[in-house]
N, C-alpha and C. Protein backbone atom coordinates (compact mmCIF):
# COMPACT_ATOMS: atom_id res chain seq x y z
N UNK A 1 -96.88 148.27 -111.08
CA UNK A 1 -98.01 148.81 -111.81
C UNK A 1 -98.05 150.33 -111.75
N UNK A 2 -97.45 150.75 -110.86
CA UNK A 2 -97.67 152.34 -110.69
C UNK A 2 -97.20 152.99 -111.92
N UNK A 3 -96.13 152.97 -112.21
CA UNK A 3 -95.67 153.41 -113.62
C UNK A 3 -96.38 153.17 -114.78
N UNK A 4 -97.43 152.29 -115.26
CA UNK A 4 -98.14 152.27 -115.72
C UNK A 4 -99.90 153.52 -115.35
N UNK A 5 -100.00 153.77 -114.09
CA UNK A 5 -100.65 154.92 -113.73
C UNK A 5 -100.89 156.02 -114.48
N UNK A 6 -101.67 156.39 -114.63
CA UNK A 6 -101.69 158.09 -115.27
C UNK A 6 -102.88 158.55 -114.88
N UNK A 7 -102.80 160.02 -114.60
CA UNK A 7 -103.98 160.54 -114.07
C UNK A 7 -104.49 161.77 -115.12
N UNK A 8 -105.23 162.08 -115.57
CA UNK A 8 -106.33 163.06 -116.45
C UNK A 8 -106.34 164.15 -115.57
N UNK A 9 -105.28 164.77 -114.64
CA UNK A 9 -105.85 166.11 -113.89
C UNK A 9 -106.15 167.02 -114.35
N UNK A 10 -105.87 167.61 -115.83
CA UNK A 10 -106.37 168.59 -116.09
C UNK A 10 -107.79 168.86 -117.18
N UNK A 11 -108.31 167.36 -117.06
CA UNK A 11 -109.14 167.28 -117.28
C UNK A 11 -110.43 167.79 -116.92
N UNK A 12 -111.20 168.87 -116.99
CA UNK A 12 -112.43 169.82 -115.97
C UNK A 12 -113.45 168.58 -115.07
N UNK A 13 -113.39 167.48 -116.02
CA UNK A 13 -114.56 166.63 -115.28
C UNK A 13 -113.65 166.32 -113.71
N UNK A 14 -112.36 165.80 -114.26
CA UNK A 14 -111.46 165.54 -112.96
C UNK A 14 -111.25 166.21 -111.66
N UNK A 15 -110.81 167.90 -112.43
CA UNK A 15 -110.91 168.76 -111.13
C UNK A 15 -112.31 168.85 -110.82
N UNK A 16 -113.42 168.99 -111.29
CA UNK A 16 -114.84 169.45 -110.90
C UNK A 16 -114.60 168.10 -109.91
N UNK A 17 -114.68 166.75 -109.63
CA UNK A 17 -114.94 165.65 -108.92
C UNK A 17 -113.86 165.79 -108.15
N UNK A 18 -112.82 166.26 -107.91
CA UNK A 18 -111.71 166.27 -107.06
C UNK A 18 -112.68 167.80 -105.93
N UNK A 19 -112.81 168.48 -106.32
CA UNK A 19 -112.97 169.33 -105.40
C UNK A 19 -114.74 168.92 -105.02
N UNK A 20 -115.46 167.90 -105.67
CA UNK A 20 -116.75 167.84 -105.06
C UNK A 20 -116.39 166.86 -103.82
N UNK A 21 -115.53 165.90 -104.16
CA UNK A 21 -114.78 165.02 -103.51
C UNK A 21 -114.43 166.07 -101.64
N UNK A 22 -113.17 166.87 -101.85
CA UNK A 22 -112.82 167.58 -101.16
C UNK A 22 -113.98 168.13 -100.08
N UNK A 23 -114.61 169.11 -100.98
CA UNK A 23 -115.62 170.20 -100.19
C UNK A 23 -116.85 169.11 -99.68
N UNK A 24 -117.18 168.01 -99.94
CA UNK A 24 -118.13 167.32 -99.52
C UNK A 24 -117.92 166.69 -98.53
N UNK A 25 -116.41 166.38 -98.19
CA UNK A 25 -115.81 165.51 -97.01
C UNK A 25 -116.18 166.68 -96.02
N UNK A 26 -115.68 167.92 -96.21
CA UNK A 26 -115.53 168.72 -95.17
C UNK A 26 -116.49 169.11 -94.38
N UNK A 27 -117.79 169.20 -95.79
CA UNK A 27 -119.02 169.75 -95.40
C UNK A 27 -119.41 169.10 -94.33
N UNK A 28 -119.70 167.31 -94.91
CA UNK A 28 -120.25 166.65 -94.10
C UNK A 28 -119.70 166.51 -92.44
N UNK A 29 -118.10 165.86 -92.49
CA UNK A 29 -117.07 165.73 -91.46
C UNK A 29 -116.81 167.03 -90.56
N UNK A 30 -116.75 168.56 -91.22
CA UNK A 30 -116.32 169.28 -90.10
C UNK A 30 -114.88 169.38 -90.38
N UNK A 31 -113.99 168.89 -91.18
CA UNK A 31 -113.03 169.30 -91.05
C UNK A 31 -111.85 168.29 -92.46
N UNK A 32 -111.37 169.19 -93.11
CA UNK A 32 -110.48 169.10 -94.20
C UNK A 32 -109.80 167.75 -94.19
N UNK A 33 -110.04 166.65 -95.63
CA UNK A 33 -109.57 165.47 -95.78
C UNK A 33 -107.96 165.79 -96.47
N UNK A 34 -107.75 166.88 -96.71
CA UNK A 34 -106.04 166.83 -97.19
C UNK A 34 -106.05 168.82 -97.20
N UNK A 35 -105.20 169.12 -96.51
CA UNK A 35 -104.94 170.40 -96.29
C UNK A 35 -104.19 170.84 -97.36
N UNK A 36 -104.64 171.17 -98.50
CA UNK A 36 -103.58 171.73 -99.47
C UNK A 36 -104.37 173.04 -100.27
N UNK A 37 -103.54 173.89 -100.51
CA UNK A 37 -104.19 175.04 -101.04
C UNK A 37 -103.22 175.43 -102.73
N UNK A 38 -103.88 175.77 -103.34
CA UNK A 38 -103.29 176.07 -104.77
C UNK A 38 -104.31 176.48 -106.41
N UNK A 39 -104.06 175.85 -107.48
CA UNK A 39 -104.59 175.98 -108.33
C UNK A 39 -105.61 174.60 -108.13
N UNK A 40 -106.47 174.60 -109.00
CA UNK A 40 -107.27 173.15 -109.06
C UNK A 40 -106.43 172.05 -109.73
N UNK A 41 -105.25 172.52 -110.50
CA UNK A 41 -104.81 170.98 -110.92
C UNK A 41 -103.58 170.50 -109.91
N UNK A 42 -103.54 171.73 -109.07
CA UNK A 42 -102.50 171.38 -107.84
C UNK A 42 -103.03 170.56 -106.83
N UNK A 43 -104.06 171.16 -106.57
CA UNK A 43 -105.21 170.22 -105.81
C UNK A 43 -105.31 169.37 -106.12
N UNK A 44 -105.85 168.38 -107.21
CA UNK A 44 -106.30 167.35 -108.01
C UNK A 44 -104.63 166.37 -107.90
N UNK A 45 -103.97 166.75 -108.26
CA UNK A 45 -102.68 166.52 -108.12
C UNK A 45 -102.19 165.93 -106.94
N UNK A 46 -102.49 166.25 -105.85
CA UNK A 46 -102.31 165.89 -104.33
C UNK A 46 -103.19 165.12 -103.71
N UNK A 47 -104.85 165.29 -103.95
CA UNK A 47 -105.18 164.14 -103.88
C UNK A 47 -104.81 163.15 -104.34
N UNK A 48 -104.68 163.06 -106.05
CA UNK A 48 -104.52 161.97 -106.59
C UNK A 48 -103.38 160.91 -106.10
N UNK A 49 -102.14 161.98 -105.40
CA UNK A 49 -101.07 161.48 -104.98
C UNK A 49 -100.89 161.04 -103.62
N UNK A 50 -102.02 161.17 -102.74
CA UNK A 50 -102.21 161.49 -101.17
C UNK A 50 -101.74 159.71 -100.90
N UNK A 51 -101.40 159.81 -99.42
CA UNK A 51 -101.02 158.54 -99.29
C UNK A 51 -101.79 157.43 -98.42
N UNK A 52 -102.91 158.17 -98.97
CA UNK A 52 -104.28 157.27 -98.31
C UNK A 52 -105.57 156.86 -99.52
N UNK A 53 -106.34 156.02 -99.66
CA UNK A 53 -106.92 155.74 -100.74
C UNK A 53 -107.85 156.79 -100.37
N UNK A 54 -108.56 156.98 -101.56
CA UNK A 54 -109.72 157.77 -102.12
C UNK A 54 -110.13 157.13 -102.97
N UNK A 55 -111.83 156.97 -103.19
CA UNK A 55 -112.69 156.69 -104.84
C UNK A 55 -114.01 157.06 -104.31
N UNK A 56 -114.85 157.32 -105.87
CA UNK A 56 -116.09 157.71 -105.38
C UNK A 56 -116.58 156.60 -106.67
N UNK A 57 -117.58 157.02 -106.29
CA UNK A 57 -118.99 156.55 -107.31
C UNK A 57 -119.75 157.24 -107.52
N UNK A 58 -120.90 156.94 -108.94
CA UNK A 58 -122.22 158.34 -108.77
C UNK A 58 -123.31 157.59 -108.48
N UNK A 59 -124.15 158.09 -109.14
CA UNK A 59 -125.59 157.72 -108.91
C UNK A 59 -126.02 156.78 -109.84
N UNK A 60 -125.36 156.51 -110.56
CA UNK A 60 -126.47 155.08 -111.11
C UNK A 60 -126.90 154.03 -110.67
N UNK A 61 -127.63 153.30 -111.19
CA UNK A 61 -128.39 152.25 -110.49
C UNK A 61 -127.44 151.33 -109.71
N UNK A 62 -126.51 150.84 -110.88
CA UNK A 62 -125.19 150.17 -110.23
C UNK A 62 -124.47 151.38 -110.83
N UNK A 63 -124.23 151.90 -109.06
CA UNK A 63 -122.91 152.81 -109.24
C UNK A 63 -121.88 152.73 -109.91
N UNK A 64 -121.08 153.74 -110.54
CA UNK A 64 -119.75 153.26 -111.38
C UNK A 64 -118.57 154.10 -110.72
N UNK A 65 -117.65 153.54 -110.48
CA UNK A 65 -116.71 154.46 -110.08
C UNK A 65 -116.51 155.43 -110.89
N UNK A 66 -116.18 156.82 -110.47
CA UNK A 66 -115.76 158.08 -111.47
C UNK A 66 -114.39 158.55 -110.56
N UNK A 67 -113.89 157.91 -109.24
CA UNK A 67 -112.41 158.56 -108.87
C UNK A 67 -112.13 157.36 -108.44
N UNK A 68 -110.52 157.25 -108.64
CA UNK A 68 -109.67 156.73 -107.96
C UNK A 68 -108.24 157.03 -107.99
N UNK A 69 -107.59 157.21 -106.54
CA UNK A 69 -106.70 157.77 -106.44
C UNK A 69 -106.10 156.83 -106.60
N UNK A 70 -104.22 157.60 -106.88
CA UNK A 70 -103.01 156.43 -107.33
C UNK A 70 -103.31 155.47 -106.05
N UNK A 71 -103.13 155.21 -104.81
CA UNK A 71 -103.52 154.10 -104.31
C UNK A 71 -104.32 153.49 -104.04
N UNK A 72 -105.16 154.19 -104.70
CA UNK A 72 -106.47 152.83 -104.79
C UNK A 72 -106.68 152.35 -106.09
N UNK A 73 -105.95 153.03 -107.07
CA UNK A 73 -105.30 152.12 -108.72
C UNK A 73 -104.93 150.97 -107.98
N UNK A 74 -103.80 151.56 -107.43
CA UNK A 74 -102.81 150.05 -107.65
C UNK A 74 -103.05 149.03 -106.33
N UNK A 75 -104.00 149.58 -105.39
CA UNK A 75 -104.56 148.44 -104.20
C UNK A 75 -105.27 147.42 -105.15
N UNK A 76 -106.06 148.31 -105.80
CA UNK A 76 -107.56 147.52 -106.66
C UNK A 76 -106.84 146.77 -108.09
N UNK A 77 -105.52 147.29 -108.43
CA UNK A 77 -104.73 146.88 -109.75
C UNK A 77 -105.11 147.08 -110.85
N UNK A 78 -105.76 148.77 -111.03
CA UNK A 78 -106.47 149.06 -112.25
C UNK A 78 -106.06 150.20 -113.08
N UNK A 79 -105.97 150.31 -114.02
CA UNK A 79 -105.46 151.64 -114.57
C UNK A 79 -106.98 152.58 -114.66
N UNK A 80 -106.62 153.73 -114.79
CA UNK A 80 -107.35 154.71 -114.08
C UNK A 80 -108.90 154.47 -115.22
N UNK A 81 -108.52 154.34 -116.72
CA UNK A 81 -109.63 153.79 -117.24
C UNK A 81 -110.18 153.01 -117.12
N UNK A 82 -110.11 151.62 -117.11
CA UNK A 82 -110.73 150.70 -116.34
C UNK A 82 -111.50 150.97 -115.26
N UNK A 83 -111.15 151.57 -114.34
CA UNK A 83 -111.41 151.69 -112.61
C UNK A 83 -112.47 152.52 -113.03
N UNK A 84 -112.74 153.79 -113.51
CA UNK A 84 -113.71 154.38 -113.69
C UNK A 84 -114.57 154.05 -115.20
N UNK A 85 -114.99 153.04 -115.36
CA UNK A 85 -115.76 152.20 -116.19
C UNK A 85 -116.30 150.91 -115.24
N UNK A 86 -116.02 150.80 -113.88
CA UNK A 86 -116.14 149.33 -113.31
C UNK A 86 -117.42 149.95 -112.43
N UNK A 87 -118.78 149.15 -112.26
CA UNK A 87 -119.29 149.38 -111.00
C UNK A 87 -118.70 148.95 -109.86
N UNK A 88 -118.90 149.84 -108.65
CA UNK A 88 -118.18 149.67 -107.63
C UNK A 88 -118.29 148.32 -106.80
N UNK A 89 -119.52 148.07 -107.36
CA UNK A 89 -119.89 146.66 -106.57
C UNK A 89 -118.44 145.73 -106.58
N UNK A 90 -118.36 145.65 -108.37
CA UNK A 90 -117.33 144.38 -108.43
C UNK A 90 -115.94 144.37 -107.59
N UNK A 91 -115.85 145.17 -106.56
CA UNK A 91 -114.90 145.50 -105.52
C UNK A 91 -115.09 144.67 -104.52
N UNK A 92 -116.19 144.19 -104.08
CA UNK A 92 -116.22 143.18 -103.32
C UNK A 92 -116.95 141.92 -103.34
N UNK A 93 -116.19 141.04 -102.83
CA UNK A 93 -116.65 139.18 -103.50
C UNK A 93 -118.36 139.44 -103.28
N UNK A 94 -119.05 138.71 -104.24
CA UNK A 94 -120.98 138.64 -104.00
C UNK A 94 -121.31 138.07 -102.51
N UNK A 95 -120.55 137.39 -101.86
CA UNK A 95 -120.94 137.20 -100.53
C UNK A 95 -121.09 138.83 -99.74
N UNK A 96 -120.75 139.98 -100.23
CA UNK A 96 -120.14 141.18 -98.99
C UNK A 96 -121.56 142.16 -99.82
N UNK A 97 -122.34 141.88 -100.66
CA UNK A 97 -122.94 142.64 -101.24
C UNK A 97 -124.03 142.83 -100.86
N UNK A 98 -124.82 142.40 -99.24
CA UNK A 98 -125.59 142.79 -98.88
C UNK A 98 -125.09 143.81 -97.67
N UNK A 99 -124.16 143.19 -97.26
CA UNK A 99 -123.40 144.31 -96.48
C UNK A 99 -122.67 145.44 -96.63
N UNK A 100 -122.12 145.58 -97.62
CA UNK A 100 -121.74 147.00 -98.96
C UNK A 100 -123.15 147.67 -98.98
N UNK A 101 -124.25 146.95 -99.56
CA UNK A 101 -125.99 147.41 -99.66
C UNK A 101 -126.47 148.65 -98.25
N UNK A 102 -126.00 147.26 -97.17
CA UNK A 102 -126.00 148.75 -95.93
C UNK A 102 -125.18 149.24 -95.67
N UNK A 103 -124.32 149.48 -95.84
CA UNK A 103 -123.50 150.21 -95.76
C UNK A 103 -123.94 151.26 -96.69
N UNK A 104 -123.83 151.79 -97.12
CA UNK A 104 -124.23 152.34 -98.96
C UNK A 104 -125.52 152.94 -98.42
N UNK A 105 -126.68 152.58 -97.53
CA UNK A 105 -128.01 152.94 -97.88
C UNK A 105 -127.77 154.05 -95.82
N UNK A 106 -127.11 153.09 -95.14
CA UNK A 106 -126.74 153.90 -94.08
C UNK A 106 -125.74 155.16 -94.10
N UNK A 107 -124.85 155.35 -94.77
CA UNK A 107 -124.44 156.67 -95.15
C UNK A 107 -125.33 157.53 -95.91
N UNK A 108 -126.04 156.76 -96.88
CA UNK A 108 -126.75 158.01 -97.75
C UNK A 108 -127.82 158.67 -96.66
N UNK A 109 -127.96 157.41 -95.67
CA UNK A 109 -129.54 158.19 -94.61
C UNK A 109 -128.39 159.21 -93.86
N UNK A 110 -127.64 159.18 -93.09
CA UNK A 110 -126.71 160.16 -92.10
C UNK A 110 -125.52 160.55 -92.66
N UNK A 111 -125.48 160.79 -93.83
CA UNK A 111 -124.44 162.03 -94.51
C UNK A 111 -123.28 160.96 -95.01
N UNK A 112 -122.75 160.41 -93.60
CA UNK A 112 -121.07 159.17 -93.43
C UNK A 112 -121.68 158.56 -92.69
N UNK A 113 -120.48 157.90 -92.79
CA UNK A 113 -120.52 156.71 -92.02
C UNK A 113 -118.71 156.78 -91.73
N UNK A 114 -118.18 156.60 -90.43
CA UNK A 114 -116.79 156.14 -89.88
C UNK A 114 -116.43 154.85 -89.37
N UNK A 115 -115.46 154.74 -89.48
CA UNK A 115 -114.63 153.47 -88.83
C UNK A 115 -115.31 151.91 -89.47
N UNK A 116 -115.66 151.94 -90.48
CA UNK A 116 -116.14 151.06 -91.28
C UNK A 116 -114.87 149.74 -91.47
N UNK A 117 -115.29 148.62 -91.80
CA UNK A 117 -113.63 147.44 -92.04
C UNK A 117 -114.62 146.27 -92.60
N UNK A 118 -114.12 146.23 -93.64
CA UNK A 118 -114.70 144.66 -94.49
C UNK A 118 -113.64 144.54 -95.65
N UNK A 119 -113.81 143.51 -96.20
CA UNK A 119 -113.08 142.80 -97.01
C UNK A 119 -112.99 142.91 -98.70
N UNK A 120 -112.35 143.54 -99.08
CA UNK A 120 -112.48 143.79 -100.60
C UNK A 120 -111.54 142.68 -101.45
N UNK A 121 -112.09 142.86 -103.02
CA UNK A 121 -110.86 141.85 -103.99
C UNK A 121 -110.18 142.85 -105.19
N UNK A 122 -109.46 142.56 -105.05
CA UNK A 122 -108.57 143.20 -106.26
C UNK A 122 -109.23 142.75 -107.74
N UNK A 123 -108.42 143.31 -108.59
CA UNK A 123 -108.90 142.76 -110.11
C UNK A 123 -107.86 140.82 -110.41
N UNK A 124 -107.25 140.75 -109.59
CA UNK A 124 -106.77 139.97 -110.08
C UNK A 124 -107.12 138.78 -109.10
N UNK A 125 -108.08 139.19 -107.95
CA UNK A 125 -108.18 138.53 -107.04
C UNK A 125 -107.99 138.45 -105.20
N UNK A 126 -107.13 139.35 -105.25
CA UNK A 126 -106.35 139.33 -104.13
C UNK A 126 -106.98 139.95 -103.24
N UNK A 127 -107.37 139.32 -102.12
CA UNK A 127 -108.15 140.00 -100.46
C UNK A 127 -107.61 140.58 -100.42
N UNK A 128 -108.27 141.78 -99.37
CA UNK A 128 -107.26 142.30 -98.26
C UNK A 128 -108.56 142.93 -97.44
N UNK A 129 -108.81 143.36 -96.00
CA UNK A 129 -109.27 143.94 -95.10
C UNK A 129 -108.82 145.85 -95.66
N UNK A 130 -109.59 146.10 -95.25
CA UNK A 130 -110.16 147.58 -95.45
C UNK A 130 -109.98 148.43 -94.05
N UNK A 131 -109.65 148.97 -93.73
CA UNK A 131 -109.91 149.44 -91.64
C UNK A 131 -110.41 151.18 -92.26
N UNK A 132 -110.84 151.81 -90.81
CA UNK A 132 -110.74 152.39 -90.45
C UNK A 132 -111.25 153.62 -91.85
N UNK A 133 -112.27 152.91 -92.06
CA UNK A 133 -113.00 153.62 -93.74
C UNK A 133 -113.54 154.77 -93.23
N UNK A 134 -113.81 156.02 -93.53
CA UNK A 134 -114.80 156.84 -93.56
C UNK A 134 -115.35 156.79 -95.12
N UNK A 135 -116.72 156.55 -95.65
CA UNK A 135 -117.86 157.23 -96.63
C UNK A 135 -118.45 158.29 -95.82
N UNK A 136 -118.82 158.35 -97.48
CA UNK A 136 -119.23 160.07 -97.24
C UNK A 136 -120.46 160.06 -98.05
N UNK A 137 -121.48 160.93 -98.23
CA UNK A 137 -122.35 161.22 -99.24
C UNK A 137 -121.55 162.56 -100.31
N UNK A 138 -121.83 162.17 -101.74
CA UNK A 138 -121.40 163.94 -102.38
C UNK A 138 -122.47 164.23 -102.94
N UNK A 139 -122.46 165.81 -102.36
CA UNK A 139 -123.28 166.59 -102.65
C UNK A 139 -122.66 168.31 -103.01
N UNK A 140 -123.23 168.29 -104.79
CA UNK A 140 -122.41 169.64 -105.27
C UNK A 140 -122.89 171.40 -104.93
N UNK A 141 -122.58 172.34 -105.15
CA UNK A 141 -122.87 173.64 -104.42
C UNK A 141 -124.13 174.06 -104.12
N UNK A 142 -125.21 173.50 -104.91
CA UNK A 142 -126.63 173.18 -105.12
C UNK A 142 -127.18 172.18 -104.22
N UNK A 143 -126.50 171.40 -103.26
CA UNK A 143 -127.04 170.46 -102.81
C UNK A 143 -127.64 169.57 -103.10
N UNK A 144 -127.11 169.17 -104.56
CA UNK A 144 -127.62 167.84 -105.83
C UNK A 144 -126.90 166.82 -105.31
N UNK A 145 -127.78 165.24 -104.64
CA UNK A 145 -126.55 164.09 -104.59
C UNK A 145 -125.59 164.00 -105.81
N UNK A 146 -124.33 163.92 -105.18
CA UNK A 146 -123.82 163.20 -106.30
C UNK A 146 -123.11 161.98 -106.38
N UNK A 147 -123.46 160.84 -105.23
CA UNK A 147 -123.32 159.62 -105.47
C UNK A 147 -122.32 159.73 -103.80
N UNK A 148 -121.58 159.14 -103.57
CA UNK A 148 -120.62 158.89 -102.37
C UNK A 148 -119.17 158.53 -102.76
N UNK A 149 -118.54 159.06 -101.07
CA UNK A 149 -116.74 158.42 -101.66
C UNK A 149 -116.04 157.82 -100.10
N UNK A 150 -115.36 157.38 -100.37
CA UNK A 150 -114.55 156.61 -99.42
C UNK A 150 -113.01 157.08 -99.01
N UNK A 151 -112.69 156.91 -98.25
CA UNK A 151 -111.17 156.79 -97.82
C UNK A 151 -110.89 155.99 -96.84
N UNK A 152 -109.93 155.60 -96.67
CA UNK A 152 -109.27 154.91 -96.01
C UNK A 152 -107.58 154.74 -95.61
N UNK A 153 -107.03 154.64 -94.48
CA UNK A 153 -105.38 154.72 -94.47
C UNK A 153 -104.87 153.34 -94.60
N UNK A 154 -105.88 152.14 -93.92
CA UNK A 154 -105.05 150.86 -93.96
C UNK A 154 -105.67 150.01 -95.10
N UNK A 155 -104.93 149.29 -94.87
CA UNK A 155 -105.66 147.48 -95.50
C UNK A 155 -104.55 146.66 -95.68
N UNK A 156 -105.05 145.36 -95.16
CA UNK A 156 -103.91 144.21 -95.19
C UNK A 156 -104.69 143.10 -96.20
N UNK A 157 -103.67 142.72 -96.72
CA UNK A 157 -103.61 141.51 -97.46
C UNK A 157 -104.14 140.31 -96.85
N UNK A 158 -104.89 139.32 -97.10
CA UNK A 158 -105.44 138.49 -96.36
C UNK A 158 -104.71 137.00 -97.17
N UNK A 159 -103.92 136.65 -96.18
CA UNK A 159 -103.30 135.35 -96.98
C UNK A 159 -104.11 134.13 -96.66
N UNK A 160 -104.00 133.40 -98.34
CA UNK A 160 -105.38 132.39 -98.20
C UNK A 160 -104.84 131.18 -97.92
N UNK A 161 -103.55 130.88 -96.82
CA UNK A 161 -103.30 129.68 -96.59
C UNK A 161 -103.41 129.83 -95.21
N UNK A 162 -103.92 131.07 -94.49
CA UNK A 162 -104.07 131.13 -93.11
C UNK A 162 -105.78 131.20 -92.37
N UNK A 163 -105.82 130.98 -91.65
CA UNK A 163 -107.34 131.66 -91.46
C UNK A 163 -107.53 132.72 -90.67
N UNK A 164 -108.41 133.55 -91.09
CA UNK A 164 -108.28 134.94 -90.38
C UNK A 164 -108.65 135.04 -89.17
């Protein structure tokens, strides 16, 4: 699926959310989610390519995704339009959606939230465990919410002939 991928970096909405993305991790965390310095579509560029997932969401009622990085396209199995047209909810089965709920309402009260691990579905179906999540709240130079984002380094596949 990756070859099918494409990313809009030089798109202004893209870089503007890549660097709210960036400067909001730092603000909150204390310290830089990808050390790279350059132009904004160099930036945008390296996230997009980083080898850890990234996505955010904004503020609507049901949030909608507006980022997702190449590996969290192809974890989630979405091309980049799709993915940012989907509320974020539909990321995890309706059983996990009161627990996504706090999750979601406990970061927005204390900035993040770290070391987070629950269970997401792909578009086509497919589990997998989540580890070792940091969310974040974003908030732009004005200190306007602008919805939250995630990262993460792992996740395993959850095979459905075993029990976890």
């Amino acid at each position: 699926m990756s070859a099918s991928i494409s990313f809009p970096e030089t798109d202004p909405t893209i870089l503007r959310q890549t660097q709210l993305i960036l400067n909001s991790f730092q603000d909150q965390l204390g310290y830089h989610l990808l050390e790279i310095e350059g132009s904004p579509d160099t930036i945008a560029r390296s996230l997009f390519d980083a080898p850890f997932v990234v996505v955010s969401h904004g503020t609507e009622a049901d949030p909608i995704f507006n980022y997702g990085n190449r590996q969290g396209l192809q974890l989630w199995e979405f091309s980049w339009d799709e993915f940012t047209r989907m509320p974020s909810r539909q990321c995890v089965e309706p059983s996990g959606f009161d627990e996504r709920s706090q999750l979601l309402s406990q970061a927005n009260q204390c900035g993040y939230i770290t070391n987070y691990r629950g269970v997401r579905i792909s578009r086509t179906g497919k589990r997998f465990i989540i580890s070792d999540v940091i969310l974040w709240n974003l908030h732009d130079e004005t200190d306007r919410y602008c919805g939250q984002a995630a990262t993460f380094p792992h996740w395993t596949f959850i095979d459905e002939n075993c029990n976890e």
